[in-house]
PDB file of N, CA and C in Angstrom:
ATOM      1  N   UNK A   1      74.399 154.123 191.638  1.00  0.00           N
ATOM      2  CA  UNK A   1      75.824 154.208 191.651  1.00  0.00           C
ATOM      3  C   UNK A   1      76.305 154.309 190.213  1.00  0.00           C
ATOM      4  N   UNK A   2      77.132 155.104 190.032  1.00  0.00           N
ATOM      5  CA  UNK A   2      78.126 155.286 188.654  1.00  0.00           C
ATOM      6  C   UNK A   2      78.954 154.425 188.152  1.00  0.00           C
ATOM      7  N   UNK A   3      78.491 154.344 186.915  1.00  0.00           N
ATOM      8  CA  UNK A   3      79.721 152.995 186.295  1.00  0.00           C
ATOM      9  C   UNK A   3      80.742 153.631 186.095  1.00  0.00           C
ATOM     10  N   UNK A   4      81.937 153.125 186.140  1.00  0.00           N
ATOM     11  CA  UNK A   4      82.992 153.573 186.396  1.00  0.00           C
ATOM     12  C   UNK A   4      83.740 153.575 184.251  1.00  0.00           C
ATOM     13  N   UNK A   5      84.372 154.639 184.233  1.00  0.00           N
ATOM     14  CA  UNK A   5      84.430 155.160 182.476  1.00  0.00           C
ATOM     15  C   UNK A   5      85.400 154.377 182.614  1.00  0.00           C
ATOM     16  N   UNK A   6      85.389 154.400 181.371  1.00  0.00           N
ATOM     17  CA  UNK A   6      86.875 153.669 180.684  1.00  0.00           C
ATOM     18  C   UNK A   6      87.701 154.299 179.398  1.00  0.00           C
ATOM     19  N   UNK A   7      88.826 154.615 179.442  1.00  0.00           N
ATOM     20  CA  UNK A   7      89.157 155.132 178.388  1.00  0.00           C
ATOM     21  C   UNK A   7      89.149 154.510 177.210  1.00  0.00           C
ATOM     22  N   UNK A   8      88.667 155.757 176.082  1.00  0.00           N
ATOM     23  CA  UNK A   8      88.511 155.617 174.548  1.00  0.00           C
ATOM     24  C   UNK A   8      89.976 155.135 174.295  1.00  0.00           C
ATOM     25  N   UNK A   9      89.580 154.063 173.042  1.00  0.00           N
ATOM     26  CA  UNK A   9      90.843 153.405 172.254  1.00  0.00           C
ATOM     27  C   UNK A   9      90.421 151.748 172.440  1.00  0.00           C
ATOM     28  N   UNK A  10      92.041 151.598 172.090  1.00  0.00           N
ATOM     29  CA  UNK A  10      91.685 149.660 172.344  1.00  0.00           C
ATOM     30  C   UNK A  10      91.901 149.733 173.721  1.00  0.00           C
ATOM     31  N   UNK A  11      91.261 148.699 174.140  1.00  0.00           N
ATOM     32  CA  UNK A  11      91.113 148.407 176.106  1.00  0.00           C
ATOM     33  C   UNK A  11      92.327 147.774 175.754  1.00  0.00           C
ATOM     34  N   UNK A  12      92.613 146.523 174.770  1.00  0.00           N
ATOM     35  CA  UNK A  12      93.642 145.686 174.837  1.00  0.00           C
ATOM     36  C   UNK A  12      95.010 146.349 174.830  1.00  0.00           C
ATOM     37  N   UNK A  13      95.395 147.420 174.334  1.00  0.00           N
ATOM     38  CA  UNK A  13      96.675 148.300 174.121  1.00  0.00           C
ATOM     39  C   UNK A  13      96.863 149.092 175.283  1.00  0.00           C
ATOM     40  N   UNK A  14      95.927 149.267 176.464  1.00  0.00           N
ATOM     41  CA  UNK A  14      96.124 150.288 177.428  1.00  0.00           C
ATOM     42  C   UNK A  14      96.995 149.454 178.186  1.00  0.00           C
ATOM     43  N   UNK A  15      97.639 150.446 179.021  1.00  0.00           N
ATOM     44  CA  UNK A  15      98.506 149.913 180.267  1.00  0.00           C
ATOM     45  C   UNK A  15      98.253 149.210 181.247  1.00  0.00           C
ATOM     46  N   UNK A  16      97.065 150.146 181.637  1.00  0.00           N
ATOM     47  CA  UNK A  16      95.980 149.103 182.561  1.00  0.00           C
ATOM     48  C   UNK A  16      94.349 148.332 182.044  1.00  0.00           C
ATOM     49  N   UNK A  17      94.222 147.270 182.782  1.00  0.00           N
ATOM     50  CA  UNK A  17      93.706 145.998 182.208  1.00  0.00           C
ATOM     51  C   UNK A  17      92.124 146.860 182.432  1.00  0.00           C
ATOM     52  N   UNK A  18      91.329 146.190 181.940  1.00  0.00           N
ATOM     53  CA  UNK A  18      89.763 147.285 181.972  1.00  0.00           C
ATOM     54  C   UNK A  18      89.405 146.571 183.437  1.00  0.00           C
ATOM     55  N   UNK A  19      88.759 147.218 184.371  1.00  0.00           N
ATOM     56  CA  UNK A  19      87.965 147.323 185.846  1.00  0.00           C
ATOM     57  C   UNK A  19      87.041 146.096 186.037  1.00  0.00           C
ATOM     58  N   UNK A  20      87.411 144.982 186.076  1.00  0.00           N
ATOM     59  CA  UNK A  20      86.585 143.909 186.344  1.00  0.00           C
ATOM     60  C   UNK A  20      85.539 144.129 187.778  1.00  0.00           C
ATOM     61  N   UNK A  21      84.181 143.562 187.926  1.00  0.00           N
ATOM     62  CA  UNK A  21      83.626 143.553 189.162  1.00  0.00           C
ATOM     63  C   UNK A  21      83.381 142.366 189.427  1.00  0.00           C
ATOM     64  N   UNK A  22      83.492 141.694 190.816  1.00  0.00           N
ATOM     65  CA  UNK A  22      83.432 140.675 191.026  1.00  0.00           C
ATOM     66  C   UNK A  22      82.322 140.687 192.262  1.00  0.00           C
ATOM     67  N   UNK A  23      81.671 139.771 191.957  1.00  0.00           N
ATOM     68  CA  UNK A  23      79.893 139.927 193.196  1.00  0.00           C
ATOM     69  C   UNK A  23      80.876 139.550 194.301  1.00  0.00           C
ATOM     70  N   UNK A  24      81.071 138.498 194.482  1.00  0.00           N
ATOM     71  CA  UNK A  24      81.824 137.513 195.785  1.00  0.00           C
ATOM     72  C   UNK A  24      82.547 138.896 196.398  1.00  0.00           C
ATOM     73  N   UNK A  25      83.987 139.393 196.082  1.00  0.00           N
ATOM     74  CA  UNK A  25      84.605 140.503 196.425  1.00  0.00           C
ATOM     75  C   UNK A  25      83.692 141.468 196.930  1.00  0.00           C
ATOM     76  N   UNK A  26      82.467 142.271 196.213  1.00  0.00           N
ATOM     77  CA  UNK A  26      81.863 143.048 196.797  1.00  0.00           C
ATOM     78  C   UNK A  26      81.142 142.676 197.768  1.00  0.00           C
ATOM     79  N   UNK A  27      79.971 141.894 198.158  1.00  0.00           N
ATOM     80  CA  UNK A  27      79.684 141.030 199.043  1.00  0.00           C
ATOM     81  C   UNK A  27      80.811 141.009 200.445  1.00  0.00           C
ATOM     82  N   UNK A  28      81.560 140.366 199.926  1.00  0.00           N
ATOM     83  CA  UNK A  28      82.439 140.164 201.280  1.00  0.00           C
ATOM     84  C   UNK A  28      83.216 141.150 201.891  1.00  0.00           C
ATOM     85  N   UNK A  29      83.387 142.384 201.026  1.00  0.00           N
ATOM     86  CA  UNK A  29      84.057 143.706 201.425  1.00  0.00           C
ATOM     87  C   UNK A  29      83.039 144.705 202.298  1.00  0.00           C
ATOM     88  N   UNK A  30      81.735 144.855 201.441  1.00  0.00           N
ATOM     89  CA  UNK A  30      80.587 145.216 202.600  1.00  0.00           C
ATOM     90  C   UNK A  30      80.182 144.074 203.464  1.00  0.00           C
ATOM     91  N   UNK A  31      80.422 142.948 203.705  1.00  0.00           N
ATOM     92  CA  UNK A  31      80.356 142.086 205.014  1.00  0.00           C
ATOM     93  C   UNK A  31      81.327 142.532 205.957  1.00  0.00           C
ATOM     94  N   UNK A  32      82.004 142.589 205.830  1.00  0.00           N
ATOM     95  CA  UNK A  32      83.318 142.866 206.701  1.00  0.00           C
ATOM     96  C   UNK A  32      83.171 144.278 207.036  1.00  0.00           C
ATOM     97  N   UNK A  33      83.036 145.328 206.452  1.00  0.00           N
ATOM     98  CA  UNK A  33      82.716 146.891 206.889  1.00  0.00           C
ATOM     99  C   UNK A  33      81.303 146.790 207.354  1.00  0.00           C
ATOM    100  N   UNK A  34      80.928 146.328 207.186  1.00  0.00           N
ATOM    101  CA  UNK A  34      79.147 145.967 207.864  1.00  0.00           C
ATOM    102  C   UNK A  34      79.496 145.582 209.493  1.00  0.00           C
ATOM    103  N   UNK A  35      80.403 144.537 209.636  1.00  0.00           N
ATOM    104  CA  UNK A  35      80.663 143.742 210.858  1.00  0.00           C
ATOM    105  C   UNK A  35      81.263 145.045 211.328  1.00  0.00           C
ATOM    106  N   UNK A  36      82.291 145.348 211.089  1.00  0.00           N
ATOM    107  CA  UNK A  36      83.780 145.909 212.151  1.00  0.00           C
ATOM    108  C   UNK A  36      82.616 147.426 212.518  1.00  0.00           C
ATOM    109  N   UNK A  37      81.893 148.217 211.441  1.00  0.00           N
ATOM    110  CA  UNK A  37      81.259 149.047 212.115  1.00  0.00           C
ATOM    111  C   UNK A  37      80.246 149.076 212.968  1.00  0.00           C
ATOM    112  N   UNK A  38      79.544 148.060 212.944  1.00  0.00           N
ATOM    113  CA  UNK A  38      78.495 147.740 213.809  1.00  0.00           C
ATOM    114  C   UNK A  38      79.435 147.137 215.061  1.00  0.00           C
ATOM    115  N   UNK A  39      80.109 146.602 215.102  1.00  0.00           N
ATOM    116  CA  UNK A  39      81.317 146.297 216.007  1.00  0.00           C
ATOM    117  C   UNK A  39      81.362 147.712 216.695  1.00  0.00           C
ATOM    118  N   UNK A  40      82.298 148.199 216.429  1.00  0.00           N
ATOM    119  CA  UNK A  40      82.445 149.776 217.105  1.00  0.00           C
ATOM    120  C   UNK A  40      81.689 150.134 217.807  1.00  0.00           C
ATOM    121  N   UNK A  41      80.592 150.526 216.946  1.00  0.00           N
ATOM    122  CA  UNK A  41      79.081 151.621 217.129  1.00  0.00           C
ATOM    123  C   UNK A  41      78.509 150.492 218.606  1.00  0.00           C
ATOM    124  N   UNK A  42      78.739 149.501 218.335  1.00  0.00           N
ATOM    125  CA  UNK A  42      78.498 148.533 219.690  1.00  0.00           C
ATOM    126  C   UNK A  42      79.319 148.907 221.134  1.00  0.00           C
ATOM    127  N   UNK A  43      80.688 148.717 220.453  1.00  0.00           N
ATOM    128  CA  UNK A  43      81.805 148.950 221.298  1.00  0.00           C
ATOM    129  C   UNK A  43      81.732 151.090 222.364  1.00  0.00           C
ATOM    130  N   UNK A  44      81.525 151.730 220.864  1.00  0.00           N
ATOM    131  CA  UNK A  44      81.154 153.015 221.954  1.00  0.00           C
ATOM    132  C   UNK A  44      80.214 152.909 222.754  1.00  0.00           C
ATOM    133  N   UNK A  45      79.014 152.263 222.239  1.00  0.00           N
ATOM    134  CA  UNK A  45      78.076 152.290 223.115  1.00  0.00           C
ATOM    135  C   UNK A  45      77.908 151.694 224.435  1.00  0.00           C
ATOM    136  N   UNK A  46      78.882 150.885 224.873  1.00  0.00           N
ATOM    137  CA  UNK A  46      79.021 149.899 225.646  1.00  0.00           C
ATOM    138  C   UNK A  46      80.037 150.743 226.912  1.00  0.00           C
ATOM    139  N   UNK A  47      80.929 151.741 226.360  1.00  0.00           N
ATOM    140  CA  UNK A  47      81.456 152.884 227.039  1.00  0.00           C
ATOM    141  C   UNK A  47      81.111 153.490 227.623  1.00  0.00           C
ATOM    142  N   UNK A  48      79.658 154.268 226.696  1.00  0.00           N
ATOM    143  CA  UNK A  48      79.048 155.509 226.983  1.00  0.00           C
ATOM    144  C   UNK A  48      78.214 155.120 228.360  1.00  0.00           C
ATOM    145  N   UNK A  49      77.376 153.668 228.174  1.00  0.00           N
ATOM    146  CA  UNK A  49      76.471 153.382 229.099  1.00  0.00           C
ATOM    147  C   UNK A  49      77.807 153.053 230.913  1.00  0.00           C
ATOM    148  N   UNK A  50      78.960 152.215 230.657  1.00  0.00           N
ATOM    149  CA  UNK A  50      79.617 152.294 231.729  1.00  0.00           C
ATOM    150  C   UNK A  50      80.087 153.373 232.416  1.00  0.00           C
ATOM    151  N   UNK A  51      80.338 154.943 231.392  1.00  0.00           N
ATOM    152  CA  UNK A  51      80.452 156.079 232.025  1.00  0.00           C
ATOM    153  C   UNK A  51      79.079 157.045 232.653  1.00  0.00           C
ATOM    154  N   UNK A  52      77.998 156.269 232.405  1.00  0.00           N
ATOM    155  CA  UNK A  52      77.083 157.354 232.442  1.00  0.00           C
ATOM    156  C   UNK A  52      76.040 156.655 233.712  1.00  0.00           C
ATOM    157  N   UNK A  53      75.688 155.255 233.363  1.00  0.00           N
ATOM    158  CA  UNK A  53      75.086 154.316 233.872  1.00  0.00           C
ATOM    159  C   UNK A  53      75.774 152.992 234.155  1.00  0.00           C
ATOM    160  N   UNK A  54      76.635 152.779 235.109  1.00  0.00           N
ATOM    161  CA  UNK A  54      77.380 151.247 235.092  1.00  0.00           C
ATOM    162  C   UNK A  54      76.450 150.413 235.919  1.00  0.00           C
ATOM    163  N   UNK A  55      75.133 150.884 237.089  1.00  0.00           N
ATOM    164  CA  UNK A  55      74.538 149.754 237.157  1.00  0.00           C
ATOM    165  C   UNK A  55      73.438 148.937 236.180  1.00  0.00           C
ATOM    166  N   UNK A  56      72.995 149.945 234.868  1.00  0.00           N
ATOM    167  CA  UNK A  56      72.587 149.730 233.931  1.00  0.00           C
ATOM    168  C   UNK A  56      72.914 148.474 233.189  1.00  0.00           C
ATOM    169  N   UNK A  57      74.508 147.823 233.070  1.00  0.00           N
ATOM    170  CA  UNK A  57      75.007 146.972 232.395  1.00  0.00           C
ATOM    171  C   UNK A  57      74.541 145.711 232.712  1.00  0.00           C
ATOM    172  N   UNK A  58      73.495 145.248 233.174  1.00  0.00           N
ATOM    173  CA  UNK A  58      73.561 143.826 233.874  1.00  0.00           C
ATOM    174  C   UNK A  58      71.714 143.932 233.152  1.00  0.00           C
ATOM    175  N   UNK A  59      71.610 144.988 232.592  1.00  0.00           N
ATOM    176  CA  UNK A  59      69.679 145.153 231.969  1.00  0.00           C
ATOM    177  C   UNK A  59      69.853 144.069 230.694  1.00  0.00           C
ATOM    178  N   UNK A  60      68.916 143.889 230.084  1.00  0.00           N
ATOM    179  CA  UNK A  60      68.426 143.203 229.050  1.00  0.00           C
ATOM    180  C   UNK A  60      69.201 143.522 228.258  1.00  0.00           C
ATOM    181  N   UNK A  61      69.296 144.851 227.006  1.00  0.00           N
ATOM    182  CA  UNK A  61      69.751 145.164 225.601  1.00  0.00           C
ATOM    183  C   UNK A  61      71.498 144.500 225.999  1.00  0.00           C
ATOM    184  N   UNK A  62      71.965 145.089 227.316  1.00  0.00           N
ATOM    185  CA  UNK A  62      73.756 145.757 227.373  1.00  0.00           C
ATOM    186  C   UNK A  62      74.334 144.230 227.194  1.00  0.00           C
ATOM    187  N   UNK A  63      74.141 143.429 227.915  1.00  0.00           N
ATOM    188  CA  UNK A  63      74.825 142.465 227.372  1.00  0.00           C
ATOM    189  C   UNK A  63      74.723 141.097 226.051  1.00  0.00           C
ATOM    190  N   UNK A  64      73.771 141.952 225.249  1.00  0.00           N
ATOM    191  CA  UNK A  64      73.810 141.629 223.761  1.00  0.00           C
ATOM    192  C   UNK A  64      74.747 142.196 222.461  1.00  0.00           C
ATOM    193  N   UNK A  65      74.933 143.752 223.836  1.00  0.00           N
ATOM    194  CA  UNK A  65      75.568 144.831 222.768  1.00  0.00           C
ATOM    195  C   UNK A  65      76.731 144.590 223.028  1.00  0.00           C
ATOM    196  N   UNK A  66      77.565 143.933 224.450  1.00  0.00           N
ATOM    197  CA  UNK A  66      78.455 143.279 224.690  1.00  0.00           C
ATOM    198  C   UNK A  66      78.939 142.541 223.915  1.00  0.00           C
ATOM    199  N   UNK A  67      78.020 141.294 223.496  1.00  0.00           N
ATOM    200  CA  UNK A  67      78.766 140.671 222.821  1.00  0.00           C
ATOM    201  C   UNK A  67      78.385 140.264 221.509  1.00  0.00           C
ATOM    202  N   UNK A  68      78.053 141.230 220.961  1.00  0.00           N
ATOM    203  CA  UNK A  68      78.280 141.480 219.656  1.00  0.00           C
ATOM    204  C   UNK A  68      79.849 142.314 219.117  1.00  0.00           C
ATOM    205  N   UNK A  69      80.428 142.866 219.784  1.00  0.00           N
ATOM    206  CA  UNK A  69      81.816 143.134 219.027  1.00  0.00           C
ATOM    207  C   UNK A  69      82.688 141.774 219.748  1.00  0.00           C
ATOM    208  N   UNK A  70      82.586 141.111 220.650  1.00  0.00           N
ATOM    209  CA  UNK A  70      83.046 140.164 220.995  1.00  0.00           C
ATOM    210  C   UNK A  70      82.800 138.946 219.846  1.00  0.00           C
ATOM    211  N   UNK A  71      82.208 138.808 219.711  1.00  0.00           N
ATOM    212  CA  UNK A  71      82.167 137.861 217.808  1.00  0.00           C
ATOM    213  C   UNK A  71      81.741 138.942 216.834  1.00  0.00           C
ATOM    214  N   UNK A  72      81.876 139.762 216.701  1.00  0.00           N
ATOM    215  CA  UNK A  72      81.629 140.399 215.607  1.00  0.00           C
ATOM    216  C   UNK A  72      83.164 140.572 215.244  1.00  0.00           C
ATOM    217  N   UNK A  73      83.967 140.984 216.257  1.00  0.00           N
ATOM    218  CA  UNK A  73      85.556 141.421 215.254  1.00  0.00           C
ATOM    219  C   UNK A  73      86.258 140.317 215.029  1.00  0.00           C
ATOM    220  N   UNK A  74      86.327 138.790 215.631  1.00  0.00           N
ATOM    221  CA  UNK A  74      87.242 138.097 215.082  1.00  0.00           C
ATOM    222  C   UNK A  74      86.362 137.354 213.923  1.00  0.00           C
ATOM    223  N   UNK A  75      84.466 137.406 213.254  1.00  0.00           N
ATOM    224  CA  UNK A  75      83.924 137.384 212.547  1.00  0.00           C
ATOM    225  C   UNK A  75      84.669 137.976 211.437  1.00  0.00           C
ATOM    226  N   UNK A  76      84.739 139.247 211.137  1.00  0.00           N
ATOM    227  CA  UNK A  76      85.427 140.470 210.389  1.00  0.00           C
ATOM    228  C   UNK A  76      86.486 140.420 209.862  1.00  0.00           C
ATOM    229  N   UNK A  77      87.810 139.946 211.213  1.00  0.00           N
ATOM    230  CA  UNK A  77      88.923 139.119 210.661  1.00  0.00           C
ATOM    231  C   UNK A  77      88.608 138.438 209.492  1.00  0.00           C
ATOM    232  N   UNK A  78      88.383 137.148 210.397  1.00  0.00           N
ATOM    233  CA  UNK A  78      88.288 135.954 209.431  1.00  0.00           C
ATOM    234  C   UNK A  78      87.638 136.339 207.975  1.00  0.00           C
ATOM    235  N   UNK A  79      86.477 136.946 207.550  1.00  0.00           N
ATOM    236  CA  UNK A  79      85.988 137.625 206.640  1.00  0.00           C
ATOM    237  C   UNK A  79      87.411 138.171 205.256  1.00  0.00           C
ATOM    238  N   UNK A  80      87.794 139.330 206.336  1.00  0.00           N
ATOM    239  CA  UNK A  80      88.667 139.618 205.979  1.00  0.00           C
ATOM    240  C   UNK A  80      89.802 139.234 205.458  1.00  0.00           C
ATOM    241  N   UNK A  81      90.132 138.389 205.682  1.00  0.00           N
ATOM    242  CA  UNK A  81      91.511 137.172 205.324  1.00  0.00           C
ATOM    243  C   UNK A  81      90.701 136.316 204.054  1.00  0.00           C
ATOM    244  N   UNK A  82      89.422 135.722 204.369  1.00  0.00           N
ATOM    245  CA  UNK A  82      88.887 135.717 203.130  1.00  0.00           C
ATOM    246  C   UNK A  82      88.574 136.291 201.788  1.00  0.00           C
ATOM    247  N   UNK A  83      88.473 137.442 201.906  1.00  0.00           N
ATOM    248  CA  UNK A  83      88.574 138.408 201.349  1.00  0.00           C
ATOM    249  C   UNK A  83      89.620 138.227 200.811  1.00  0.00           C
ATOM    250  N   UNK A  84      90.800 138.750 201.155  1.00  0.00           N
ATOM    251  CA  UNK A  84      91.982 138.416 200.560  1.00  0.00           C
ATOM    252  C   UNK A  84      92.109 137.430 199.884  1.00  0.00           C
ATOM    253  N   UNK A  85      92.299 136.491 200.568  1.00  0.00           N
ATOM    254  CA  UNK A  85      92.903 135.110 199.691  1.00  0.00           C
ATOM    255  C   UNK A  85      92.027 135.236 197.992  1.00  0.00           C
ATOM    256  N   UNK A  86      90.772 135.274 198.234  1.00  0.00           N
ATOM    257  CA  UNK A  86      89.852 135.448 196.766  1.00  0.00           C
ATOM    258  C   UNK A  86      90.379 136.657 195.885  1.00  0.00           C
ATOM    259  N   UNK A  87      90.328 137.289 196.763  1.00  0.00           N
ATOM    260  CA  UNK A  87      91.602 138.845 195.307  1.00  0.00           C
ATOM    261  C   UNK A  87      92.418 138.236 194.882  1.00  0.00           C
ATOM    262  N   UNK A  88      93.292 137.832 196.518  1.00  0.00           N
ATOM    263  CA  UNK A  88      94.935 137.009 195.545  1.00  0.00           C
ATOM    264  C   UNK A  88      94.477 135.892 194.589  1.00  0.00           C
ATOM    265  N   UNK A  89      94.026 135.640 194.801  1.00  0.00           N
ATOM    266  CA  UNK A  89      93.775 133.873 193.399  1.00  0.00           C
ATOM    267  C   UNK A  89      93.390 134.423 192.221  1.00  0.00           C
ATOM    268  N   UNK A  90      92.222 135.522 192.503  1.00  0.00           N
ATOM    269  CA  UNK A  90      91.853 136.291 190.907  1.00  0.00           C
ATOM    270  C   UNK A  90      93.206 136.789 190.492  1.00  0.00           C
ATOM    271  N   UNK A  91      93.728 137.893 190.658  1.00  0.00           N
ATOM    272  CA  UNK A  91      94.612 137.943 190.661  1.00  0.00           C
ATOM    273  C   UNK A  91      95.792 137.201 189.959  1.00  0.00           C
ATOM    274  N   UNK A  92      95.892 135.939 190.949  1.00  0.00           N
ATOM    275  CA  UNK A  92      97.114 135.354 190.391  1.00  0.00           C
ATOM    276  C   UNK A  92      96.366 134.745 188.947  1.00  0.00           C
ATOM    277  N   UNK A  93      94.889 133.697 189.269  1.00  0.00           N
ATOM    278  CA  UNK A  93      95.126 134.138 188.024  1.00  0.00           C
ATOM    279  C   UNK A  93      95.004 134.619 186.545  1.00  0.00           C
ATOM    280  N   UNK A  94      94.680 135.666 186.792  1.00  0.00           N
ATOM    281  CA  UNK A  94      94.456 137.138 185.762  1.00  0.00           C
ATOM    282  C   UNK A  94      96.096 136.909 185.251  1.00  0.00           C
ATOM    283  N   UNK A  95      97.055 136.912 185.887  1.00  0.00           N
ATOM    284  CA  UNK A  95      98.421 136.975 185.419  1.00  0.00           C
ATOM    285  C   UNK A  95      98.543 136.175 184.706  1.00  0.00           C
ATOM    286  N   UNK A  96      98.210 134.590 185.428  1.00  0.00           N
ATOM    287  CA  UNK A  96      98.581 133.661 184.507  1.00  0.00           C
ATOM    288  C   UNK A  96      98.502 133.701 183.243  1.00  0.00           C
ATOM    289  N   UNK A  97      97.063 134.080 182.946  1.00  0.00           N
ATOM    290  CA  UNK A  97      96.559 133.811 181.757  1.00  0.00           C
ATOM    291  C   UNK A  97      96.826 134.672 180.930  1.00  0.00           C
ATOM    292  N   UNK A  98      97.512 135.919 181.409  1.00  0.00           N
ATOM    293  CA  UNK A  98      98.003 136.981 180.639  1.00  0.00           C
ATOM    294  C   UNK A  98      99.551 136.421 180.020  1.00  0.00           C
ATOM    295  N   UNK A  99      99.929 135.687 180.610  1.00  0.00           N
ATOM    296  CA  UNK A  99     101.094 135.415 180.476  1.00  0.00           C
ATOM    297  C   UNK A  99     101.533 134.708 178.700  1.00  0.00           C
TER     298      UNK A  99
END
């Protein structure tokens, strides 16, 4: 993956602040897109087999694949809201201290 450039000059004089990376943030942003898509890809599949095969649903795999978007999306949520709150606090405070 590409590091992301930064413009020539003082970092301190630019408008915008230089591109911090934070592990926790990344981590928890591919947790959460990890969950909600495997969620889905669960969720179509769980379609495809009731339109194609509905006495199929009662076999071994289908009701694992069941309920995996059944805790997988309010997993994701919650993730998600986590997520947040940790931006907002960096965030707030990045300001502070700018202040």
């Amino acid at each position: 993956m590409a590091k992301p450039t930064r413009p020539a000059g003082n970092p301190r004089g630019s408008a915008q602040p230089p591109v911090t990376f934070n592990r926790t943030e990344r981590v928890l942003a591919f947790m959460v897109g990890g969950i909600i898509v495997f969620g889905l890809l669960c969720f179509v599949a769980m379609i495809i087999v009731w339109l194609t095969a509905p006495d199929a649903t009662g076999t071994m795999p289908w009701p694992v694949v069941l309920a995996i978007p059944l805790y997988g999306f309010p997993i994701g949520m919650v993730l998600l809201f986590v997520l947040l709150g940790v931006v907002w606090t960096r965030r707030a405070r990045e300001n502070r201290t700018s202040r």
